[in-house]
N, C-alpha and C. Protein backbone atom coordinates (compact mmCIF):
# COMPACT_ATOMS: atom_id res chain seq x y z
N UNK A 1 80.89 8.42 184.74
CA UNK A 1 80.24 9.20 183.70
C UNK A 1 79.04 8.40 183.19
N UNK A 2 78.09 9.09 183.05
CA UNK A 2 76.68 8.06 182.62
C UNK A 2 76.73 7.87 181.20
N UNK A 3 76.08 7.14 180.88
CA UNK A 3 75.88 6.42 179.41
C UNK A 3 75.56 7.76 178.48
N UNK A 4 74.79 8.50 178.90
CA UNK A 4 74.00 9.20 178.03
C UNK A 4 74.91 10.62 177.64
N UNK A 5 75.77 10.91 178.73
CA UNK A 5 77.16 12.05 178.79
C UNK A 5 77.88 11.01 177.62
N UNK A 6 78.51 9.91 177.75
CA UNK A 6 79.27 9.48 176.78
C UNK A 6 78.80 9.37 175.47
N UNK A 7 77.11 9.29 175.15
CA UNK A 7 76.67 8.99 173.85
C UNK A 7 76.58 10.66 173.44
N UNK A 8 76.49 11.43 174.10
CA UNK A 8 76.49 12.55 173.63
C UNK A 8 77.84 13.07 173.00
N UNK A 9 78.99 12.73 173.84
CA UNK A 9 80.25 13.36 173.29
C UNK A 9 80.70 12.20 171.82
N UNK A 10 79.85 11.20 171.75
CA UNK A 10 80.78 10.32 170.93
C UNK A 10 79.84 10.88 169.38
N UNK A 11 78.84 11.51 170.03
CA UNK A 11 77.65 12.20 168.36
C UNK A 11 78.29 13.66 168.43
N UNK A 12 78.43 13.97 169.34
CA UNK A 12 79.36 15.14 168.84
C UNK A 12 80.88 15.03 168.17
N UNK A 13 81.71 14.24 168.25
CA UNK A 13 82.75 14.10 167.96
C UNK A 13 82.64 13.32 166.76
N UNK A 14 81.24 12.68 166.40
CA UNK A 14 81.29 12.59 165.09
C UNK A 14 80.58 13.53 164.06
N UNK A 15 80.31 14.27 164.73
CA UNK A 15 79.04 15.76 164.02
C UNK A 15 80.70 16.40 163.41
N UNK A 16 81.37 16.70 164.31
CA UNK A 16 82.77 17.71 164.32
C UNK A 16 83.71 16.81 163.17
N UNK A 17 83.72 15.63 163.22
CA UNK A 17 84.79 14.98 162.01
C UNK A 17 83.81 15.23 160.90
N UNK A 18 83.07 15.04 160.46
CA UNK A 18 82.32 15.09 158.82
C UNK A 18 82.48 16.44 158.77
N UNK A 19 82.17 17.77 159.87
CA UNK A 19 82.55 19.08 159.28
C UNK A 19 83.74 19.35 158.74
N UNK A 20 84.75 18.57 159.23
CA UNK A 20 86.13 19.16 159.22
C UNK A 20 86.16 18.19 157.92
N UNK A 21 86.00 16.85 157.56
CA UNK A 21 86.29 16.31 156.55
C UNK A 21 85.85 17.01 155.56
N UNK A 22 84.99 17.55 155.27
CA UNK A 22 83.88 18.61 154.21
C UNK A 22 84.50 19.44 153.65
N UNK A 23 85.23 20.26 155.10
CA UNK A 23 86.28 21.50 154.78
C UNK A 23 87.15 21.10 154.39
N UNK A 24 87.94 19.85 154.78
CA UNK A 24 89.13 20.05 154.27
C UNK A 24 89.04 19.45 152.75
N UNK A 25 88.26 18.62 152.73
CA UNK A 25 88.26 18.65 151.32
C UNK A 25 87.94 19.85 150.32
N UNK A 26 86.93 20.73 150.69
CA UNK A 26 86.82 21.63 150.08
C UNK A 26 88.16 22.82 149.88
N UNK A 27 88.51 22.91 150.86
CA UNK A 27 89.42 23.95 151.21
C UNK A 27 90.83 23.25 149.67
N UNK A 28 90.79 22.21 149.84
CA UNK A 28 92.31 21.49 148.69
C UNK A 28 91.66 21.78 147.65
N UNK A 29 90.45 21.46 147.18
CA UNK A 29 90.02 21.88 145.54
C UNK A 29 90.13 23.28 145.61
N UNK A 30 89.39 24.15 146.45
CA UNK A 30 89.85 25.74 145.77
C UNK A 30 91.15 26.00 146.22
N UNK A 31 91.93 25.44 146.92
CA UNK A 31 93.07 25.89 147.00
C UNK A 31 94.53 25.07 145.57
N UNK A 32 93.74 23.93 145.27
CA UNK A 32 94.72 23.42 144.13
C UNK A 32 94.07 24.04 142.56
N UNK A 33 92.90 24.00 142.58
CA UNK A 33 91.88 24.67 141.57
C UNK A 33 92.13 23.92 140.13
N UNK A 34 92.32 22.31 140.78
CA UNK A 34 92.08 20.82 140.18
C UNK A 34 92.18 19.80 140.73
N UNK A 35 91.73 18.96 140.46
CA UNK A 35 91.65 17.40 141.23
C UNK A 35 92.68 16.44 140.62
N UNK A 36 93.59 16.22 141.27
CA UNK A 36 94.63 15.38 140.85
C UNK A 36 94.86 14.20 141.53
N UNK A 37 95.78 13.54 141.25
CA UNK A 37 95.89 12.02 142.14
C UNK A 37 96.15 12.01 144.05
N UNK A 38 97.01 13.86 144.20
CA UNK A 38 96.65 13.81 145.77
C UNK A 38 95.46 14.29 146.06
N UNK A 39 94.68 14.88 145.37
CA UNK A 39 93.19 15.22 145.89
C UNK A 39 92.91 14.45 146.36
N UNK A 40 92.75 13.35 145.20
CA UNK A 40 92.27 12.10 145.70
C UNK A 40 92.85 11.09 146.73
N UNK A 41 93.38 11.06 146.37
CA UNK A 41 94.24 10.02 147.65
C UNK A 41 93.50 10.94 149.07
N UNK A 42 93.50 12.33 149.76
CA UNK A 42 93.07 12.83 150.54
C UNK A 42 91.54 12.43 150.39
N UNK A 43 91.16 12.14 149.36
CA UNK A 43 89.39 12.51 149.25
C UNK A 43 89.13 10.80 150.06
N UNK A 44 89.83 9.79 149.39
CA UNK A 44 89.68 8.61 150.31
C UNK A 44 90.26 8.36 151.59
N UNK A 45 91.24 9.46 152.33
CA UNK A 45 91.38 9.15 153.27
C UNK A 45 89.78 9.54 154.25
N UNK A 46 89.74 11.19 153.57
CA UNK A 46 88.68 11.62 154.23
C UNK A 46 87.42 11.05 154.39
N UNK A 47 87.01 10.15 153.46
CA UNK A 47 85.33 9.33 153.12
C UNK A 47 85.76 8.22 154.64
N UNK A 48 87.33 7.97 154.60
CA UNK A 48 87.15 6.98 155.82
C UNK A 48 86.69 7.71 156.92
N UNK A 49 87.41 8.55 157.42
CA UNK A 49 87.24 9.83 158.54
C UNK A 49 85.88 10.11 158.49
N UNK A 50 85.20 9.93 157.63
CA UNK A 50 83.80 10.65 157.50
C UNK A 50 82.57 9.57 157.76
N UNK A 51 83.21 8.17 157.49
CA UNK A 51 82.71 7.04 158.03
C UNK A 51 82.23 6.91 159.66
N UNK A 52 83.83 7.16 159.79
CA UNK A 52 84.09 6.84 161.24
C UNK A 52 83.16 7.68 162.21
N UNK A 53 83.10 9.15 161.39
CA UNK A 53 82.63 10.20 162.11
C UNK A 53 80.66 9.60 162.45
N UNK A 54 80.29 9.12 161.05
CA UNK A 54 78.97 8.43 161.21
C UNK A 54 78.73 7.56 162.07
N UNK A 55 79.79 6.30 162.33
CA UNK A 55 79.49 5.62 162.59
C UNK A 55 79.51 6.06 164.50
N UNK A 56 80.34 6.86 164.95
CA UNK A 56 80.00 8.02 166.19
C UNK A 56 79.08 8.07 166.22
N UNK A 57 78.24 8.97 165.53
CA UNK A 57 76.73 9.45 165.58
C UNK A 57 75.86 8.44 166.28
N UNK A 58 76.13 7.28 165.32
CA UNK A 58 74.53 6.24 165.16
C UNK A 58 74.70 5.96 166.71
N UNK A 59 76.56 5.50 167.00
CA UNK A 59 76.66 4.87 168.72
C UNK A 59 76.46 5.87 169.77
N UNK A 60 76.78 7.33 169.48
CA UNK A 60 76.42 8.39 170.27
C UNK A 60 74.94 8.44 170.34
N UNK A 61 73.93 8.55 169.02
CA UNK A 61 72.79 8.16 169.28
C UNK A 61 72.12 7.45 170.39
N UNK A 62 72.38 6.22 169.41
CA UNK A 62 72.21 4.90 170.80
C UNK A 62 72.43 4.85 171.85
N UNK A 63 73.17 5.61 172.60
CA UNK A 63 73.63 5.42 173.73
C UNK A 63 73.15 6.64 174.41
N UNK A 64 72.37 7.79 173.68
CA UNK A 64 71.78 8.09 174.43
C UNK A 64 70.49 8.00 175.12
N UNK A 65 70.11 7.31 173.79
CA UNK A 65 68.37 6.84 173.92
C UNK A 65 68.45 5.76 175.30
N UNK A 66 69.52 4.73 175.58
CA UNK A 66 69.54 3.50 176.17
C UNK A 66 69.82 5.09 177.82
């Protein structure tokens, strides 16, 4: 598989985690319709997930330019 097929799926697979982190956070506030201590606890799992999902991008990036 060439470099540039793998930098592509690894910026897509981080494009796809920050959407889903977005939603699902969104989806628990209108669905609890308050922010409580599991919101949160979910809201920091998700900022990690949403990290991770970035930090995809920049290497999916990179790896396609190379």
């Amino acid at each position: 598989m060439q470099l540039s097929t793998i930098g592509f799926l690894l910026h897509t697979s981080g494009e796809l985690l920050i959407a889903f982190t977005v939603l699902r956070v969104h989806h628990r506030v209108l669905h609890d319709h308050k922010i409580d201590k599991k919101v949160f606890e979910d809201m920091r799992l998700e900022q990690f997930i949403g990290v991770v999902g970035v930090i995809m991008i920049i290497t999916g990036a990179s790896m396609q330019i190379l």
